[in-house]
N, C-alpha and C. Protein backbone atom coordinates (compact mmCIF):
# COMPACT_ATOMS: atom_id res chain seq x y z
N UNK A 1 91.74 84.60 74.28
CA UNK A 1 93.11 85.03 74.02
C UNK A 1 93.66 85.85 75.16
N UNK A 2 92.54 86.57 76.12
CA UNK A 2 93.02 87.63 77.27
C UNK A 2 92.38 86.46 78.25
N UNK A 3 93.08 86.34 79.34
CA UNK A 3 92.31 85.79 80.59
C UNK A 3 92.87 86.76 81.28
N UNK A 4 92.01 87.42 82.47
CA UNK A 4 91.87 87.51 83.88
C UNK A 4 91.83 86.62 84.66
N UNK A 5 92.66 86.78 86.07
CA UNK A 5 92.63 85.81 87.20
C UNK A 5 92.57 86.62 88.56
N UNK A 6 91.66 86.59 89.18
CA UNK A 6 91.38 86.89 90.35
C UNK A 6 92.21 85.91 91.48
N UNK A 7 92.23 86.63 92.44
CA UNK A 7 93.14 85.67 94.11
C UNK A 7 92.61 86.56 94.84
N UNK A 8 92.47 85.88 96.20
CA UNK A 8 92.57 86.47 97.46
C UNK A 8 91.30 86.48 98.25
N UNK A 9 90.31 86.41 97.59
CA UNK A 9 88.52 86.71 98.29
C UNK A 9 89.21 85.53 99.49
N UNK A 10 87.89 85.78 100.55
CA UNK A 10 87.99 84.75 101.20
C UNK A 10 86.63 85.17 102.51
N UNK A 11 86.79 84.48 103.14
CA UNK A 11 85.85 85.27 104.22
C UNK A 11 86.77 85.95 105.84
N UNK A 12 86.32 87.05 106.21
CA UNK A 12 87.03 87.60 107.00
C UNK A 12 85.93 88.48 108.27
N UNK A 13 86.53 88.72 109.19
CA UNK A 13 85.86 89.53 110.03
C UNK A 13 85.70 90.95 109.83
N UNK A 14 84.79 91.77 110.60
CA UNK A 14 84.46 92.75 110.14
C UNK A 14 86.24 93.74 110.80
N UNK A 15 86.60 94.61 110.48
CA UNK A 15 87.72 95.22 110.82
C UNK A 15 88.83 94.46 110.15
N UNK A 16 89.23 93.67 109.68
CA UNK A 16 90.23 93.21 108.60
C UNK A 16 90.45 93.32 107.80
N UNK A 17 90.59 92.37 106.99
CA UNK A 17 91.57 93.25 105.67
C UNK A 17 92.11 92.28 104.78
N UNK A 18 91.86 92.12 103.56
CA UNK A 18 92.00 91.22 102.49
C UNK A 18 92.72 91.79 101.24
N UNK A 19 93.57 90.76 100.31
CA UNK A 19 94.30 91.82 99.24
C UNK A 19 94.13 90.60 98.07
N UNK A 20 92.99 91.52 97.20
CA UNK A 20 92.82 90.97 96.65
C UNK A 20 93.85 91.08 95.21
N UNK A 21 94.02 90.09 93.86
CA UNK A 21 94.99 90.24 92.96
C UNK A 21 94.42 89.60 91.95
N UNK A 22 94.72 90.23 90.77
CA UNK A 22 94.66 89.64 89.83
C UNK A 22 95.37 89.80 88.39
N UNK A 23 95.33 88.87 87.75
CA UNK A 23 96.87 88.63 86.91
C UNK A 23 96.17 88.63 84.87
N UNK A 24 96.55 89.17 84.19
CA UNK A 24 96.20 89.29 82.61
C UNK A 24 97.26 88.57 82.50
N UNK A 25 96.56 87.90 81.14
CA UNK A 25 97.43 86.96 80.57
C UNK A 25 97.42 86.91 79.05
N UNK A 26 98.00 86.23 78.55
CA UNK A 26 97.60 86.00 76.82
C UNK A 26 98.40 87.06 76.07
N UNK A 27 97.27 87.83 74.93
CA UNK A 27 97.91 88.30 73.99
C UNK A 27 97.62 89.53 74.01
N UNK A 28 98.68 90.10 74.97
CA UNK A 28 98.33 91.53 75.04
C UNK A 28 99.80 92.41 74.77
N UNK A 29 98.87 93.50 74.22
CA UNK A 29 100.26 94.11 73.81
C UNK A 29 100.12 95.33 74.94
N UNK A 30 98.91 96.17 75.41
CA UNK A 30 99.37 97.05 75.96
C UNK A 30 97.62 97.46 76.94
N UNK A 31 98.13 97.71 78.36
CA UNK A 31 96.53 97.56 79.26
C UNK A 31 96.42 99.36 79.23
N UNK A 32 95.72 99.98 79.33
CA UNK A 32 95.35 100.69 79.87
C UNK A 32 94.40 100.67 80.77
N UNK A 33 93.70 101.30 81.63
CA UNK A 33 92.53 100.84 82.53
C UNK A 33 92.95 99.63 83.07
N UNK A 34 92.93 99.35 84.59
CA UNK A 34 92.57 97.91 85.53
C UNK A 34 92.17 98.67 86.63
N UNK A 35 90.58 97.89 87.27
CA UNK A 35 89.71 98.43 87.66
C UNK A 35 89.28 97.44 88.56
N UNK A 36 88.33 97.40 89.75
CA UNK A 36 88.18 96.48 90.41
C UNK A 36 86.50 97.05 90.47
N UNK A 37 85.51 96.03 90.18
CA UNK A 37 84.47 96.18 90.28
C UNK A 37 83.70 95.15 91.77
N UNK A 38 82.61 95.23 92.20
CA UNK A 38 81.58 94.10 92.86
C UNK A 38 80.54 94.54 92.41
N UNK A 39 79.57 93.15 92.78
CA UNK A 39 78.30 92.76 93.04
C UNK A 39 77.80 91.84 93.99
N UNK A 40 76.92 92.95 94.50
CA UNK A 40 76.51 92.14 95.51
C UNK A 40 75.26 91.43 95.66
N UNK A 41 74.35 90.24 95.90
CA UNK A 41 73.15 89.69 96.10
C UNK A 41 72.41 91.45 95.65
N UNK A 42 71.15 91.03 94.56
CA UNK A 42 70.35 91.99 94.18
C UNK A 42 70.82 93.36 93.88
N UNK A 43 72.09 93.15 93.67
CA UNK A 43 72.41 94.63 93.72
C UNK A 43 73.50 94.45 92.08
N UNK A 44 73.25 95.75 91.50
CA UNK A 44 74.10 95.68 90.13
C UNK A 44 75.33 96.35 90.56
N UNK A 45 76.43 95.87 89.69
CA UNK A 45 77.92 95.89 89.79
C UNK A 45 78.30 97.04 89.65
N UNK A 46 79.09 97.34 90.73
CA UNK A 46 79.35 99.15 90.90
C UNK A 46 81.13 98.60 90.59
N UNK A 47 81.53 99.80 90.24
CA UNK A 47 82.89 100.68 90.42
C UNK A 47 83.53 100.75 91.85
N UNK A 48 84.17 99.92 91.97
CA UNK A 48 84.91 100.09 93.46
C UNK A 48 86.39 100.72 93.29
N UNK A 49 87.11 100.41 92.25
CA UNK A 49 88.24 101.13 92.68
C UNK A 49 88.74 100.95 91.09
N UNK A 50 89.66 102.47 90.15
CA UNK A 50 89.91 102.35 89.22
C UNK A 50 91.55 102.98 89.07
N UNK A 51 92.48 102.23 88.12
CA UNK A 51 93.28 102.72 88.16
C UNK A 51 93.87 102.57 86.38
N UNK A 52 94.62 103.78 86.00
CA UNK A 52 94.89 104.28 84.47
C UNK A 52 96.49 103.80 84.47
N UNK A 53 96.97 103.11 83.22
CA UNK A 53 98.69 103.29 82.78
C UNK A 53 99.23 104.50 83.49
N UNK A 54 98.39 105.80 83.51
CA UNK A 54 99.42 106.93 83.92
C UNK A 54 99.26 106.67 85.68
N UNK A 55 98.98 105.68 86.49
CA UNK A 55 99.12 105.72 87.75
C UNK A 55 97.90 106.89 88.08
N UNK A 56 96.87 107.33 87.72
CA UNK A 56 95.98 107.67 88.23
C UNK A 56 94.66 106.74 88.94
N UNK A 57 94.46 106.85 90.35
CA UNK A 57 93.44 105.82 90.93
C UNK A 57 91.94 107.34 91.02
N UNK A 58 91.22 106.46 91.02
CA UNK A 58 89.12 106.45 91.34
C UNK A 58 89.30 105.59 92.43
N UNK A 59 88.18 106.39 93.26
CA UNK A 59 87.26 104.97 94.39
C UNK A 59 86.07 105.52 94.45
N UNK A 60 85.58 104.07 94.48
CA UNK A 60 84.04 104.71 95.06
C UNK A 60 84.22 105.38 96.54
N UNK A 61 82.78 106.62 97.00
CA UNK A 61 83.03 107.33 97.97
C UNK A 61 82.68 106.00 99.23
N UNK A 62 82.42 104.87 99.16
CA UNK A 62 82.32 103.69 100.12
C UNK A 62 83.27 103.21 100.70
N UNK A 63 84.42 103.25 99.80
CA UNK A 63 86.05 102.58 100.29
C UNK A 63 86.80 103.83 100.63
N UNK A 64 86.60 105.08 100.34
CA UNK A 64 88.12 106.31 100.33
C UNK A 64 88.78 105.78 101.65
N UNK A 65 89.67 105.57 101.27
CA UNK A 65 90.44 105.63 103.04
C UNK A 65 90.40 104.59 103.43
N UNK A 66 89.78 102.95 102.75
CA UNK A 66 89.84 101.98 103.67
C UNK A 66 90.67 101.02 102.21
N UNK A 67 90.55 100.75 100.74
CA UNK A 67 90.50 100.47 99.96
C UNK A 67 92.20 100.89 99.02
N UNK A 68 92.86 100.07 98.72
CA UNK A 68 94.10 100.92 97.82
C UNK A 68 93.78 99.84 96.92
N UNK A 69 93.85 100.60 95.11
CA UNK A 69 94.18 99.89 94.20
C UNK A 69 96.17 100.26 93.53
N UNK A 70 96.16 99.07 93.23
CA UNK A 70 97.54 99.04 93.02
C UNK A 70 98.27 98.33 91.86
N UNK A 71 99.12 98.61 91.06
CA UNK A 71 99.40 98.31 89.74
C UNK A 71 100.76 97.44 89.80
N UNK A 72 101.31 96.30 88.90
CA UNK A 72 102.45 96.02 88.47
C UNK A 72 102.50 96.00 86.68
N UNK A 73 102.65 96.93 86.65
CA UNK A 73 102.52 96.99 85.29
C UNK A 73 103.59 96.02 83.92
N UNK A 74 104.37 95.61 84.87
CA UNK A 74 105.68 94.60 84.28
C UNK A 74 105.24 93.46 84.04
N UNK A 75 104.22 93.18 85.46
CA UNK A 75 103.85 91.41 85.53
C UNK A 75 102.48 91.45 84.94
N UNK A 76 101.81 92.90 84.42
CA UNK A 76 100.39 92.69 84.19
C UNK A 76 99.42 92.50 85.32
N UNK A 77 99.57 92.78 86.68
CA UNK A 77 98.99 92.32 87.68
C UNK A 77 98.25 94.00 88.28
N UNK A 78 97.13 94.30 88.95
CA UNK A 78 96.58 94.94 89.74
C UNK A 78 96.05 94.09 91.24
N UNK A 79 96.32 95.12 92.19
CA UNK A 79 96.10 94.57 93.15
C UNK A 79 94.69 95.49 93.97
N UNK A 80 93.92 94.95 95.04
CA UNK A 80 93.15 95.68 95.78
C UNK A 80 93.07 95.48 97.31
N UNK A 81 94.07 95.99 97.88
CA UNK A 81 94.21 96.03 99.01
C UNK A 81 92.60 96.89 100.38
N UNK A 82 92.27 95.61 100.74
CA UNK A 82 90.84 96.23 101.46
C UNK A 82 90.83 96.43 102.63
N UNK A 83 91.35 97.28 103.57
CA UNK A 83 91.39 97.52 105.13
C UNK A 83 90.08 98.06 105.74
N UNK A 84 89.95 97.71 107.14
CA UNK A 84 88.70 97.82 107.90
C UNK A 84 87.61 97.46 107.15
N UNK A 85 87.42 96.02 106.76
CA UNK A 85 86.34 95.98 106.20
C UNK A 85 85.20 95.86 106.69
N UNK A 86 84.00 95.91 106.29
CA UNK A 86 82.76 96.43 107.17
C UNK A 86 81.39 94.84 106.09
N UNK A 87 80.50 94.83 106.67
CA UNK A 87 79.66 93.60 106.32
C UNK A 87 78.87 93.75 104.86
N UNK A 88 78.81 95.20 104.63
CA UNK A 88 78.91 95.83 103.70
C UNK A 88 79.29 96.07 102.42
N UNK A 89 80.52 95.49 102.56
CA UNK A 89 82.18 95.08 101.73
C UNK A 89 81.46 93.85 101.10
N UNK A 90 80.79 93.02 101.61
CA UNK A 90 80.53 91.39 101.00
C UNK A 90 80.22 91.22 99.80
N UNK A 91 80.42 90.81 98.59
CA UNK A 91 80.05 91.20 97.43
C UNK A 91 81.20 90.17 97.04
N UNK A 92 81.03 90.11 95.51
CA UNK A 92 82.07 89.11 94.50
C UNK A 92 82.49 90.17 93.56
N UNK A 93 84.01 89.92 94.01
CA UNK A 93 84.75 90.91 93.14
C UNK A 93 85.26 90.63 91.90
N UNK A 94 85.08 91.58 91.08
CA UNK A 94 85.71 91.46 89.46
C UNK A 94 86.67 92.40 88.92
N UNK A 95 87.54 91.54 88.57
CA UNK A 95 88.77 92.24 88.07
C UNK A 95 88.33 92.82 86.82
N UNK A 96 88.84 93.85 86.15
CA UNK A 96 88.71 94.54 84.64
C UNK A 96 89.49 95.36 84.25
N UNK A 97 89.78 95.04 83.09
CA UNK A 97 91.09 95.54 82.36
C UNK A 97 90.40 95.98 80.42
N UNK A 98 91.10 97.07 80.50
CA UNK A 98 90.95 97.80 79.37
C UNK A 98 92.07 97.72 78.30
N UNK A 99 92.16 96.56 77.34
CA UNK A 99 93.44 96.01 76.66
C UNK A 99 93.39 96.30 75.25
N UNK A 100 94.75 96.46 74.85
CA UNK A 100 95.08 96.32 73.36
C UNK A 100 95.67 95.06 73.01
N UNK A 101 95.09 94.26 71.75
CA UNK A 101 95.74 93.49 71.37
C UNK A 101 96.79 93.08 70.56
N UNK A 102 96.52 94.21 69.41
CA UNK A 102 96.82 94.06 68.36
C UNK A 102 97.58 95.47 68.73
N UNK A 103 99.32 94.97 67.56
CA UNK A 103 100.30 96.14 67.66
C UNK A 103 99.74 97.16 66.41
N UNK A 104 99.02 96.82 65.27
CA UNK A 104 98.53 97.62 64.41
C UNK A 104 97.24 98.34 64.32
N UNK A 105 96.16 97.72 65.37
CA UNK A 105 95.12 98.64 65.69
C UNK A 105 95.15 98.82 67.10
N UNK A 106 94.73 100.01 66.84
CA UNK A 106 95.23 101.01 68.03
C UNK A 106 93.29 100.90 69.08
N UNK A 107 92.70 99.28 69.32
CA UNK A 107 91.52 99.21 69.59
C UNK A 107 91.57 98.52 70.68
N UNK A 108 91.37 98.90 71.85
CA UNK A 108 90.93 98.67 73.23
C UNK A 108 89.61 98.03 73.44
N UNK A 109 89.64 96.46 74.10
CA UNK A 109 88.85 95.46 74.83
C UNK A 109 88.40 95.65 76.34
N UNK A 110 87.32 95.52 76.31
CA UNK A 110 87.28 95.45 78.05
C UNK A 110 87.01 93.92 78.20
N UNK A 111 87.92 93.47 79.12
CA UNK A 111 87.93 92.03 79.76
C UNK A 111 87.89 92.09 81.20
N UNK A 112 87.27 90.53 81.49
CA UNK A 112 86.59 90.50 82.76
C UNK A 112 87.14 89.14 83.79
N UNK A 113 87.51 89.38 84.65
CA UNK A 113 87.59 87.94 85.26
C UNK A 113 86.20 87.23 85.96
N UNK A 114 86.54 85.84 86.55
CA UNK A 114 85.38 85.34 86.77
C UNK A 114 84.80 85.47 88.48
N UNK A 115 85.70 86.45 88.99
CA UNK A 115 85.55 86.86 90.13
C UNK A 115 85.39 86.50 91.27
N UNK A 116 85.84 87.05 92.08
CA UNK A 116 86.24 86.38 93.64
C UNK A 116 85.36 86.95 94.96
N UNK A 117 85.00 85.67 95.42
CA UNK A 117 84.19 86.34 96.69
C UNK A 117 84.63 86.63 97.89
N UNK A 118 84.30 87.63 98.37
CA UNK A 118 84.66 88.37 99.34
C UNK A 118 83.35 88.32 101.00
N UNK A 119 83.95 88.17 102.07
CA UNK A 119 82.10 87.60 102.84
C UNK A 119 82.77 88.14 103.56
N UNK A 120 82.45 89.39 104.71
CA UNK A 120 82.83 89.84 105.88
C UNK A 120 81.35 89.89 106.78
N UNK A 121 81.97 89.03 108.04
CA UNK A 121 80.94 88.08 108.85
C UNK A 121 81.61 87.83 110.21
N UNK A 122 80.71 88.23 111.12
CA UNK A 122 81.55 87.59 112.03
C UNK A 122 81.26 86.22 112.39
């Protein structure tokens, strides 16, 4: 009933810069939380960048300063804008969103997209 859609992974050089997006859909009445997670080969899925309805953002201390998460809250869309990226960065990114469905219970879903890869390589 909720889909996530990821855009943008792709492969890039090290010092560039990718923006990644992704779009909720379906039957939602109201998001709180959209969050941008990775995982990388052997490694479990960290917290890369978090952002709240009230326009409050999180980053992990890996991105500060290279990383912006970014909201359209009209179109349902978060964005993750990734500058100077480093080989480091390579990982498959997942969108996540913290949703209400229902206008009479007041009960929040976490949904996931199927995530986008990201390869910084020279």
């Amino acid at each position: 009933q909720v889909q996530l859609v990821e855009s943008g992974g792709g492969l890039v050089q090290p010092g560039g810069s990718l923006r990644l997006s992704c779009a909720a859909s379906g039957r939602i009445f109201s998001i709180n939380a959209m969050n941008w997670y990775r995982q990388a080969p052997g490694n479990e899925r960290e917290l890369v960048a978090a952002s709240t309805s009230g326009g409050s953002t999180n980053y992990a201390d890996s991105v500060k300063g290279r990383f912006t998460i970014s909201r359209d809250n009209a179109k349902n869309m978060v964005y993750l804008q990734m500058n100077s990226l480093k080989p480091e960065d390579t990982a498959v990114y997942y969108c996540n969103a913290r949703i209400r469905t229902r206008v009479y219970q007041n009960i929040e879903n976490d949904y996931w997209g199927q995530g986008t890869q990201v390869t910084v390589s020279s």
